[in-house]
N, C-alpha and C. Protein backbone atom coordinates (compact mmCIF):
# COMPACT_ATOMS: atom_id res chain seq x y z
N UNK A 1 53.89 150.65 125.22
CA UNK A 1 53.85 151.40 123.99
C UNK A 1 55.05 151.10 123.10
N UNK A 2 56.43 150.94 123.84
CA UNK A 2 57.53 150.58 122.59
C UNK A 2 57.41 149.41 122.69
N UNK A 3 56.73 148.29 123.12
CA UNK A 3 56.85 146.95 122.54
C UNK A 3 56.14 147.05 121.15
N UNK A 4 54.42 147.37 121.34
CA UNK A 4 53.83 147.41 120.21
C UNK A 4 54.28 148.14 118.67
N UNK A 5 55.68 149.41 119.18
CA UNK A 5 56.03 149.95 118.20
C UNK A 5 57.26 149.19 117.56
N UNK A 6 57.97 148.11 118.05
CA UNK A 6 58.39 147.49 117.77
C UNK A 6 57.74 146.10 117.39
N UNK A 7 56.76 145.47 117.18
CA UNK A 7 55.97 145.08 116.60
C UNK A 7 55.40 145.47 115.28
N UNK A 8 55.40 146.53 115.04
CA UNK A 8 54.62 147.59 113.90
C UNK A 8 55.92 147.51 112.58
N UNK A 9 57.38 147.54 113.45
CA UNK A 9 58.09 147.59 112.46
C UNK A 9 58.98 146.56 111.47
N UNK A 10 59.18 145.28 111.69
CA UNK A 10 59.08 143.64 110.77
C UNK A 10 58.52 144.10 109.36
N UNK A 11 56.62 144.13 109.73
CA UNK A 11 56.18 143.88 108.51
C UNK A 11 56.52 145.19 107.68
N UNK A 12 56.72 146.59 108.27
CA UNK A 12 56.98 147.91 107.21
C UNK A 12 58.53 147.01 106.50
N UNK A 13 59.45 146.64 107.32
CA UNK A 13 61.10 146.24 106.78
C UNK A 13 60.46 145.47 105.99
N UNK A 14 59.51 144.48 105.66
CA UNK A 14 59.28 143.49 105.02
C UNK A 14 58.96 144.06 103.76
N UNK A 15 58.37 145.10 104.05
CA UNK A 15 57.33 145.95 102.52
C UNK A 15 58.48 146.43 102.03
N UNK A 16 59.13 147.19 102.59
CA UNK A 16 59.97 148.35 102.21
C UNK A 16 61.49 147.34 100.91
N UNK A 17 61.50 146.47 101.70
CA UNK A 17 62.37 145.42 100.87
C UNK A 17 61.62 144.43 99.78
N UNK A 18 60.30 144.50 99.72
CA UNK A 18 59.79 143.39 99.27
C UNK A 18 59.41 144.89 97.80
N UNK A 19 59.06 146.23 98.22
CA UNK A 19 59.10 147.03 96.96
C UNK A 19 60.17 147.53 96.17
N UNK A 20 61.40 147.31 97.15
CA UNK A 20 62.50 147.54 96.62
C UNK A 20 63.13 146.95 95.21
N UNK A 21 62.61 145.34 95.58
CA UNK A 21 63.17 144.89 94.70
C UNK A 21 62.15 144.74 93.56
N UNK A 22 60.90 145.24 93.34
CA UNK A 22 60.40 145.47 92.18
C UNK A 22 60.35 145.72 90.84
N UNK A 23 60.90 144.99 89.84
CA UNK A 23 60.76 145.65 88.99
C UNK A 23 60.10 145.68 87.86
N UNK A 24 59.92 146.70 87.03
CA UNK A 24 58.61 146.35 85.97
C UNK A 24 59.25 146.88 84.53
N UNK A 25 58.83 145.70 83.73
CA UNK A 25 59.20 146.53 82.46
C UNK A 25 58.38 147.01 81.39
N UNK A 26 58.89 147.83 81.08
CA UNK A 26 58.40 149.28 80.18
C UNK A 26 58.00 148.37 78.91
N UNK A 27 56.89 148.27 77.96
CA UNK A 27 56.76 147.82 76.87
C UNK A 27 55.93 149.32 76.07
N UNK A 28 56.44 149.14 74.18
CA UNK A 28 56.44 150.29 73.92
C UNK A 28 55.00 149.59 73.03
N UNK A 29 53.57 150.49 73.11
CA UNK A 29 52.66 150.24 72.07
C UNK A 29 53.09 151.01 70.64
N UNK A 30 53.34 149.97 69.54
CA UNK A 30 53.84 150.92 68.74
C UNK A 30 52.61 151.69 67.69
N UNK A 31 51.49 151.07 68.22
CA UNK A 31 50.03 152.14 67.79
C UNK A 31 49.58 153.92 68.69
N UNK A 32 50.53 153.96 69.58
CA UNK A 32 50.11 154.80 70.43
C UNK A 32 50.70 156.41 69.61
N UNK A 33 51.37 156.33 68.76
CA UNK A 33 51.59 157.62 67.95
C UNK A 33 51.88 156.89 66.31
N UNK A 34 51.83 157.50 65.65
CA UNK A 34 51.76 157.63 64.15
C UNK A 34 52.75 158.77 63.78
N UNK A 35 53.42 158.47 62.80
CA UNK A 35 54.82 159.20 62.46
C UNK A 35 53.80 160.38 61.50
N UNK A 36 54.07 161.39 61.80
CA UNK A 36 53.34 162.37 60.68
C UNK A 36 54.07 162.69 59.17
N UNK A 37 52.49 163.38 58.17
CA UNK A 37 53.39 163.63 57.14
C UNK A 37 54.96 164.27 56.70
N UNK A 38 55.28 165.14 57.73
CA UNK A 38 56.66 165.87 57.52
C UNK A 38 57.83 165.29 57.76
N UNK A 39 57.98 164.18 56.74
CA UNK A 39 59.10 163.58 56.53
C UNK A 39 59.83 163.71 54.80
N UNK A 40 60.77 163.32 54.76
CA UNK A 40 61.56 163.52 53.60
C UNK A 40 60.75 162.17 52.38
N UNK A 41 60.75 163.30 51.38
CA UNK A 41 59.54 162.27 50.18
C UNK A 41 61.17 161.17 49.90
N UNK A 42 60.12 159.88 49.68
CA UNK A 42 61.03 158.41 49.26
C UNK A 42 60.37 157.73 48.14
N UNK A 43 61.26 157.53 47.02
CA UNK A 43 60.97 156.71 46.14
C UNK A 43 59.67 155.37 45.96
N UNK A 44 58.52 155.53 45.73
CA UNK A 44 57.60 154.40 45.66
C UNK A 44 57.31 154.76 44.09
N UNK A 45 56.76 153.37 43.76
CA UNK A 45 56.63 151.85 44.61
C UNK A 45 57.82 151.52 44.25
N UNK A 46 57.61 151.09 45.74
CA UNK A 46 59.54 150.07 46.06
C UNK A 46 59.20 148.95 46.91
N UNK A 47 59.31 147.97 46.96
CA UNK A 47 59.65 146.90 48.86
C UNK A 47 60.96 147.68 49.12
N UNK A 48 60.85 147.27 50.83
CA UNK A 48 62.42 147.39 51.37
C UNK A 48 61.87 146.40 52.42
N UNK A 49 63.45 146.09 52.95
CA UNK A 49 62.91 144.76 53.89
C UNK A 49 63.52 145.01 54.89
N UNK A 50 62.91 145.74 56.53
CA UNK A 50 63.29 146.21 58.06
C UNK A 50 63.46 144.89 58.86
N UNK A 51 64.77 144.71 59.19
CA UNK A 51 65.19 143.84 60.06
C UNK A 51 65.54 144.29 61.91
N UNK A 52 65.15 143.54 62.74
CA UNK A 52 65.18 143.98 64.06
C UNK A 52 66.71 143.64 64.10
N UNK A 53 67.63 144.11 64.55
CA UNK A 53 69.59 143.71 65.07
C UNK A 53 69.17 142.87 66.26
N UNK A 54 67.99 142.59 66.70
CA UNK A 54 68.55 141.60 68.09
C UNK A 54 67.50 140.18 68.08
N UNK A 55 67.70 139.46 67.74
CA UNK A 55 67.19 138.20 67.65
C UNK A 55 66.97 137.60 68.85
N UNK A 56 67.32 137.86 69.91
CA UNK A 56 65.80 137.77 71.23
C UNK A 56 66.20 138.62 71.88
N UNK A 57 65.59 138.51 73.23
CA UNK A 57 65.35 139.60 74.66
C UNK A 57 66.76 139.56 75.16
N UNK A 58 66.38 140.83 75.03
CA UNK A 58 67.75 142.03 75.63
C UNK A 58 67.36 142.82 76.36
N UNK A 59 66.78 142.75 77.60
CA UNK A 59 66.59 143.43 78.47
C UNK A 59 67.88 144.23 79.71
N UNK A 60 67.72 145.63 79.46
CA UNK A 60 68.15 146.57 80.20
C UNK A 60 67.71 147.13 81.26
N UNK A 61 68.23 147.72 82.60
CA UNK A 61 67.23 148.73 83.35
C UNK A 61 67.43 149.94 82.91
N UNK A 62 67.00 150.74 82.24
CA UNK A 62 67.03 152.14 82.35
C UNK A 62 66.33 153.58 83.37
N UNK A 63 66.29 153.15 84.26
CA UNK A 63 65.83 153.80 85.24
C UNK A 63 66.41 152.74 86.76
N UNK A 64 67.42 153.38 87.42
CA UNK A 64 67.09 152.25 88.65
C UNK A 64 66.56 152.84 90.20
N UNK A 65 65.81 153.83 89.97
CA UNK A 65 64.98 154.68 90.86
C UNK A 65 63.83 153.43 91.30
N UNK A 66 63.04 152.79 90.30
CA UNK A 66 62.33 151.85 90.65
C UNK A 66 62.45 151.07 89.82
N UNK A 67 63.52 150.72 89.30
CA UNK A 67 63.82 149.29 88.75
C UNK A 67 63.36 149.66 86.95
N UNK A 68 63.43 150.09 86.54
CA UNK A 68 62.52 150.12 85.28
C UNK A 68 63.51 149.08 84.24
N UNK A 69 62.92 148.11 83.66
CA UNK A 69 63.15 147.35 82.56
C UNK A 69 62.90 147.51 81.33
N UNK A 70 63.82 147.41 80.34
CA UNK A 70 62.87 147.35 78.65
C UNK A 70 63.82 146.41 78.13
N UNK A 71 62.55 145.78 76.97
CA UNK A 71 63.34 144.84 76.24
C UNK A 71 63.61 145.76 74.93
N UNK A 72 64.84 145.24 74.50
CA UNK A 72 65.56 146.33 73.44
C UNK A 72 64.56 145.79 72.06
N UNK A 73 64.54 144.57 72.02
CA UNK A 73 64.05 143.55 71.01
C UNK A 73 62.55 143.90 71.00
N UNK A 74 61.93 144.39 71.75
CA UNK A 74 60.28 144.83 71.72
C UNK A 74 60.65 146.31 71.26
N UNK A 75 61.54 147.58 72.36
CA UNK A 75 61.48 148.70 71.48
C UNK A 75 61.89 148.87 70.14
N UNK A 76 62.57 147.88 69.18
CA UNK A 76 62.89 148.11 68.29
C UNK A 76 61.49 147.51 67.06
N UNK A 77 61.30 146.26 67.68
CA UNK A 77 59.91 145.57 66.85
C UNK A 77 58.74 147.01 66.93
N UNK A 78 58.95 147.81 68.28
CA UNK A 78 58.11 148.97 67.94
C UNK A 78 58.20 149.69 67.41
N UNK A 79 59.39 150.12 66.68
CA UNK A 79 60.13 151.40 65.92
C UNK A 79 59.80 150.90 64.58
N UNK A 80 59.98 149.99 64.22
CA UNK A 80 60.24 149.05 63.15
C UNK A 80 58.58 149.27 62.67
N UNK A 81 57.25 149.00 63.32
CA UNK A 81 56.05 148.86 62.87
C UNK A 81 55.64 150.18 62.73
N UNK A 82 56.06 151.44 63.83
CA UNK A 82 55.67 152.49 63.70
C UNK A 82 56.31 153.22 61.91
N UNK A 83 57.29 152.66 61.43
CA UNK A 83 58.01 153.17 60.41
C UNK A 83 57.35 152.22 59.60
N UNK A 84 56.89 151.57 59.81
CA UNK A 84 56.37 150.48 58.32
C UNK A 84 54.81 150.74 57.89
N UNK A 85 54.16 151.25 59.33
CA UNK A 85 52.73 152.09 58.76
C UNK A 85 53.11 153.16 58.11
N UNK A 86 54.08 154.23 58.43
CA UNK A 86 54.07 155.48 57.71
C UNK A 86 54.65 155.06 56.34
N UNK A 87 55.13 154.12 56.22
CA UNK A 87 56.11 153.84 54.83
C UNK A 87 54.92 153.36 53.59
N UNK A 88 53.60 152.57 54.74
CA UNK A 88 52.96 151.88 53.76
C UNK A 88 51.94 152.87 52.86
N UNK A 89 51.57 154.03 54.29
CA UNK A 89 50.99 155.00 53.47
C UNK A 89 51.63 155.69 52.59
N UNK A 90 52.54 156.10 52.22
CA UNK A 90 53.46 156.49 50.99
C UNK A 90 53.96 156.02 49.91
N UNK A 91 53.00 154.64 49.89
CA UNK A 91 53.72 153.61 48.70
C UNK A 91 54.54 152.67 49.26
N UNK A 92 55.27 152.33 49.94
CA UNK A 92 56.75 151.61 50.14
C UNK A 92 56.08 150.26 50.60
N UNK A 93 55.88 149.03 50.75
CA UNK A 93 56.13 147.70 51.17
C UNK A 93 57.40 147.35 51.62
N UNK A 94 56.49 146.93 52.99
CA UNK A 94 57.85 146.72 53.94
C UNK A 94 57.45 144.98 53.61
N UNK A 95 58.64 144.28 53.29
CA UNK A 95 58.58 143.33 53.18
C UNK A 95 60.26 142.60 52.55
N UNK A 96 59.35 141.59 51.86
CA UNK A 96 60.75 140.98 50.93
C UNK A 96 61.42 142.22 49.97
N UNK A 97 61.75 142.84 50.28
CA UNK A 97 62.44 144.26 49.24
C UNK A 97 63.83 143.44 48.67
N UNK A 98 64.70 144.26 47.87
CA UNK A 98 65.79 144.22 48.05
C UNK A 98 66.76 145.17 48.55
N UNK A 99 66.40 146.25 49.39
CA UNK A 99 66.92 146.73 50.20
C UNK A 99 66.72 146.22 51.71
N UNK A 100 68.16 146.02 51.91
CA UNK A 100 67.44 145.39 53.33
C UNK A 100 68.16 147.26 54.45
N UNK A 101 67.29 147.18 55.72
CA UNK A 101 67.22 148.14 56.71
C UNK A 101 67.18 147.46 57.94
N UNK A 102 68.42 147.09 58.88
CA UNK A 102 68.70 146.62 60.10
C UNK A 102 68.62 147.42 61.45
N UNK A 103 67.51 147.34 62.01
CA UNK A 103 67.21 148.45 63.06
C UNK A 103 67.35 148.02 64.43
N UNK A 104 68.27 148.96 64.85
CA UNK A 104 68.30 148.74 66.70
C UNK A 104 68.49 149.79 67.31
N UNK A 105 67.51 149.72 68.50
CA UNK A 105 66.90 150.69 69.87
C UNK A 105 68.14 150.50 70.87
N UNK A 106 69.17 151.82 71.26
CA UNK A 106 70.05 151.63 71.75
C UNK A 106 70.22 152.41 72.82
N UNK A 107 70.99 152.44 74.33
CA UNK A 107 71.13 153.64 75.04
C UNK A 107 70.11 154.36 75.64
N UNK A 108 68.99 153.33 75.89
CA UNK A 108 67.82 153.83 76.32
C UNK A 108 67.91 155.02 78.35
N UNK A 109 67.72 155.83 78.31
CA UNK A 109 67.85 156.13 79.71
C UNK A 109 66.73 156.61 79.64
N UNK A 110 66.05 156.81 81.34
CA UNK A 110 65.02 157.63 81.58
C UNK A 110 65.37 157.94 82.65
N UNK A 111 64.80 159.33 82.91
CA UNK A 111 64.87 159.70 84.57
C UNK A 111 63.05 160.08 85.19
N UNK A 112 63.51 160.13 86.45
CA UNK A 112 62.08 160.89 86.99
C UNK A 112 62.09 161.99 87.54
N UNK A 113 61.41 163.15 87.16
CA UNK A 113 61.45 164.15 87.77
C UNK A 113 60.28 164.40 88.92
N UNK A 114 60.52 164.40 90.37
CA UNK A 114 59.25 164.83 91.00
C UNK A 114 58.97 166.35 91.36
N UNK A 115 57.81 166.70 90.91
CA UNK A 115 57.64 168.10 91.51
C UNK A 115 56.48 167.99 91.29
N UNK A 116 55.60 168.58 92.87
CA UNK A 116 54.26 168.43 93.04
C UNK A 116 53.25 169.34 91.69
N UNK A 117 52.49 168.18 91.45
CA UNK A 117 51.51 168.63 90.64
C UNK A 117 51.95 169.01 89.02
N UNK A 118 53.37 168.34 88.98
CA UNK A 118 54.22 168.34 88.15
C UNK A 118 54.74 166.96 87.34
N UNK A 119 54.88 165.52 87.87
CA UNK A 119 55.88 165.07 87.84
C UNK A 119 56.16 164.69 86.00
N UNK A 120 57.52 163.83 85.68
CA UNK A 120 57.81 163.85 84.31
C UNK A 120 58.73 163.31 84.41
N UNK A 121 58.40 162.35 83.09
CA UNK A 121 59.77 161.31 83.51
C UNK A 121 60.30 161.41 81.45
N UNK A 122 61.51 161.27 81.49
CA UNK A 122 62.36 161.98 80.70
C UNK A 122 63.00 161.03 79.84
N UNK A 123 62.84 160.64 78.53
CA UNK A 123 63.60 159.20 77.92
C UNK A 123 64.81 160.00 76.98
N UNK A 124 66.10 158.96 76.85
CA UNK A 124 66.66 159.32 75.49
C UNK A 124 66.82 158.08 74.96
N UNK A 125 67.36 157.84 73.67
CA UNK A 125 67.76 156.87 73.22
C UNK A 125 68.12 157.13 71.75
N UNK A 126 68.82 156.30 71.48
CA UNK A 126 69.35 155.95 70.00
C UNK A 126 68.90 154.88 69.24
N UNK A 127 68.59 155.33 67.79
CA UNK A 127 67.95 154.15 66.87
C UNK A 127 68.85 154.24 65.55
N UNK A 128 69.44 152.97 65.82
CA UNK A 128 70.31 152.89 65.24
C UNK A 128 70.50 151.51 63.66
N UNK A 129 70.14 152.75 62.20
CA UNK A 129 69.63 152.03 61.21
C UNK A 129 71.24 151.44 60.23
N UNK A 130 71.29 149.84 59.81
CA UNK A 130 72.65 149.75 59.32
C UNK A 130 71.71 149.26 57.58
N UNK A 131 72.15 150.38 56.63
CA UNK A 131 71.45 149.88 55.57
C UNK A 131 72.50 148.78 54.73
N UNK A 132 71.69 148.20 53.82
CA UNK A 132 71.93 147.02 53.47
C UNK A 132 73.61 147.45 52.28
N UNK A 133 73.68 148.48 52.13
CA UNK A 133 75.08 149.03 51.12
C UNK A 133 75.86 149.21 52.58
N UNK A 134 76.15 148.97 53.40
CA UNK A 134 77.22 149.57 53.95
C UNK A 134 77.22 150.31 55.15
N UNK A 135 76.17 151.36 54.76
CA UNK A 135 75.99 152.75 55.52
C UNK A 135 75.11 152.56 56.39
N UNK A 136 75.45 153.70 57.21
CA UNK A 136 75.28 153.45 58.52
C UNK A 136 74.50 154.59 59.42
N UNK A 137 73.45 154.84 59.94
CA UNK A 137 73.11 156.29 61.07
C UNK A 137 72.65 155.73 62.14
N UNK A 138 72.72 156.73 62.74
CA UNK A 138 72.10 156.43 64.42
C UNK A 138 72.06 158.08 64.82
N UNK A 139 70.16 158.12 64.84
CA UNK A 139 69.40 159.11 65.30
C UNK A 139 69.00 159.20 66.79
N UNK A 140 69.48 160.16 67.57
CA UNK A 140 69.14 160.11 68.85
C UNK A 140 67.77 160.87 69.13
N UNK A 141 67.33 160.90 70.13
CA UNK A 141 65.51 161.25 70.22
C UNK A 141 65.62 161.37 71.95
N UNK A 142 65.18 162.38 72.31
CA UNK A 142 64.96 162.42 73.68
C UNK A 142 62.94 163.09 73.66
N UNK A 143 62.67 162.85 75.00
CA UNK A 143 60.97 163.20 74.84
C UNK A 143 61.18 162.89 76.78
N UNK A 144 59.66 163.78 76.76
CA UNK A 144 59.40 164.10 78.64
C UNK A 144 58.11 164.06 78.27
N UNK A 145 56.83 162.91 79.39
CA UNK A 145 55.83 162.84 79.23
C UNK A 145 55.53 163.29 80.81
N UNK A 146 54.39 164.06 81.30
CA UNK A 146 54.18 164.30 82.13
C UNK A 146 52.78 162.70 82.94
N UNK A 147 52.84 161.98 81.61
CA UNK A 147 52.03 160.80 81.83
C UNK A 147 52.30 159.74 82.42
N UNK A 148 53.25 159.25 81.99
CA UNK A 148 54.11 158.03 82.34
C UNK A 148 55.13 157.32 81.95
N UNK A 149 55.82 156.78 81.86
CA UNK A 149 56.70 156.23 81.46
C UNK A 149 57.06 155.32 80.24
N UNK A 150 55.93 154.44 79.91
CA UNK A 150 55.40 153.91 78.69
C UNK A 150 55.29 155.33 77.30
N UNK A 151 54.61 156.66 78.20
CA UNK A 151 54.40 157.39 77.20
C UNK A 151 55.88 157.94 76.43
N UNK A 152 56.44 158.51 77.73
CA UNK A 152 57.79 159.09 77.36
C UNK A 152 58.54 157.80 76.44
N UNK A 153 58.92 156.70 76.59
CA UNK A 153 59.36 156.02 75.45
C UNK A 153 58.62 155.61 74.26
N UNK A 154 57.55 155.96 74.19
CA UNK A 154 56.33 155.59 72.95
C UNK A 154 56.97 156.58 72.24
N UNK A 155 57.14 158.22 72.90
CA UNK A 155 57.07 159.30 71.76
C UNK A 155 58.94 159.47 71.64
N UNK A 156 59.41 159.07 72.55
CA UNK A 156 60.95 158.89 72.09
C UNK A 156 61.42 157.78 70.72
N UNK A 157 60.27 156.83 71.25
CA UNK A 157 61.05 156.09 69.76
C UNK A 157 60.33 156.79 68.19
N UNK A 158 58.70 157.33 68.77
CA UNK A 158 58.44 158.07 67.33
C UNK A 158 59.22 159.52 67.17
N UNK A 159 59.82 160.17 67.67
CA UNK A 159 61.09 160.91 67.51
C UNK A 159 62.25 160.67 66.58
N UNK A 160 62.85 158.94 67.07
CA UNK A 160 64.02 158.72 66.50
C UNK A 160 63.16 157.77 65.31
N UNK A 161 62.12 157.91 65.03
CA UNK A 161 61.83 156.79 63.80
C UNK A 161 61.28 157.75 62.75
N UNK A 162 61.08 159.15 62.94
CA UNK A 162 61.01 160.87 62.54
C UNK A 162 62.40 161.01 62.09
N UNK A 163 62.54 161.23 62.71
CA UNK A 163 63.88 161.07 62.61
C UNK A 163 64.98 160.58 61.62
N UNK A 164 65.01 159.39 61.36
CA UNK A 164 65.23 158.17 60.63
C UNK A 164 64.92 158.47 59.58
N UNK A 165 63.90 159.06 59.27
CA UNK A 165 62.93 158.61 57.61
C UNK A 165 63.43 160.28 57.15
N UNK A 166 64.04 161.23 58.01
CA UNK A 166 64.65 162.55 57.75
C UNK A 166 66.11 162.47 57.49
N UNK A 167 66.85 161.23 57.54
CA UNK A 167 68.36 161.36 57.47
C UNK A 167 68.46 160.95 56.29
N UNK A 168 69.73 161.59 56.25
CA UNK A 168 70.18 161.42 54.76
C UNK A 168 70.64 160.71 54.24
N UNK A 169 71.28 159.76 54.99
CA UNK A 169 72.19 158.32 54.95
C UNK A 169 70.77 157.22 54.75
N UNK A 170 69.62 157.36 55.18
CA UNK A 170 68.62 156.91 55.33
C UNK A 170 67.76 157.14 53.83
N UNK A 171 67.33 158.32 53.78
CA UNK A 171 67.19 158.92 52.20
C UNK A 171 67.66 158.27 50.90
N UNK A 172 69.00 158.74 50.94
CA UNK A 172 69.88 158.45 50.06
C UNK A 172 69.80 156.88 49.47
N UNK A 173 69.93 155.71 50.67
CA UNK A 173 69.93 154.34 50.07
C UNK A 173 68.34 154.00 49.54
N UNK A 174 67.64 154.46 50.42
CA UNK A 174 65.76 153.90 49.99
C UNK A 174 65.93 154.88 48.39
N UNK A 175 66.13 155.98 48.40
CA UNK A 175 65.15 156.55 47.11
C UNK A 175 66.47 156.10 45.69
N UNK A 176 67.85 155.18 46.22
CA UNK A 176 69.02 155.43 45.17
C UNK A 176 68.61 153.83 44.48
């Protein structure tokens, strides 16, 4: 009987290390929420022109419970489209403007919470806009999806991109 149970245990060490080192990264759909009307009214018709701050993959773990990955350069290309549908419905063209708007997804954490019949996993992060005069904000956004993990950063970045289109430093340069 303890030979065979020592037999049994190789391939579990094998799993147990072979899931360990797993990791998967988080990509944000930036169709999965829509920024609603209750944002601060902005000057149209205008262009303005949204630039991503990271010119390739910048991948972080923000979770190392099971490895969780995000590329900064995808959450921000997602922040960036989620703010350019709500902008387009209001008049604004995101495009060749002459305002330019430099956007980066910063400080991403998540945790997991387990509790049966409960669980929820918890994002924060910072989105951080450098407008083309100078000025400068960075809106933080935290969100808890009881769904998954993809969700909790979907509605964290439409938080800080809510967010964004509510600051005043933000305001101020689009409607001046």
């Amino acid at each position: 009987m303890l030979k065979s149970f020592r037999i049994a245990w190789p391939p579990l060490i094998a799993l147990a290390v072979t899931l360990a080192g797993c990791a998967h990264t988080m990509m944000a759909n930036p169709v999965t929420f829509s920024v609603r009307g209750d944002t601060a009214r902005l000057r149209a018709p205008q262009s303005i022109t949204l630039k991503n701050g990271y010119s390739s993959e910048t991948k972080m773990i923000v979770y190392q419970g099971a490895i969780w990955n995000v590329d900064m350069l995808q959450l921000t290309d997602a922040a960036i489209q989620m703010m350019s549908r709500h902008l387009a419905k209001n008049g604004i063209k995101v495009g060749a403007g002459e305002k330019t708007i430099t956007l980066r997804v910063r400080d991403v954490k998540a945790s997991f919470i387990a509790i049966p019949f409960a669980d929820r996993v918890n994002t924060s992060l910072n989105l951080e806009a450098q407008m083309g005069d100078g000025t400068a904000s960075t809106v933080p956004a935290v969100n808890g999806s009881p769904l998954s993990a993809q969700r909790s950063i979907e509605g964290a970045l439409l938080f800080a991109v809510t967010g964004l289109l509510n600051d005043a430093q933000f305001v101020g340069y689009v409607n001046h």
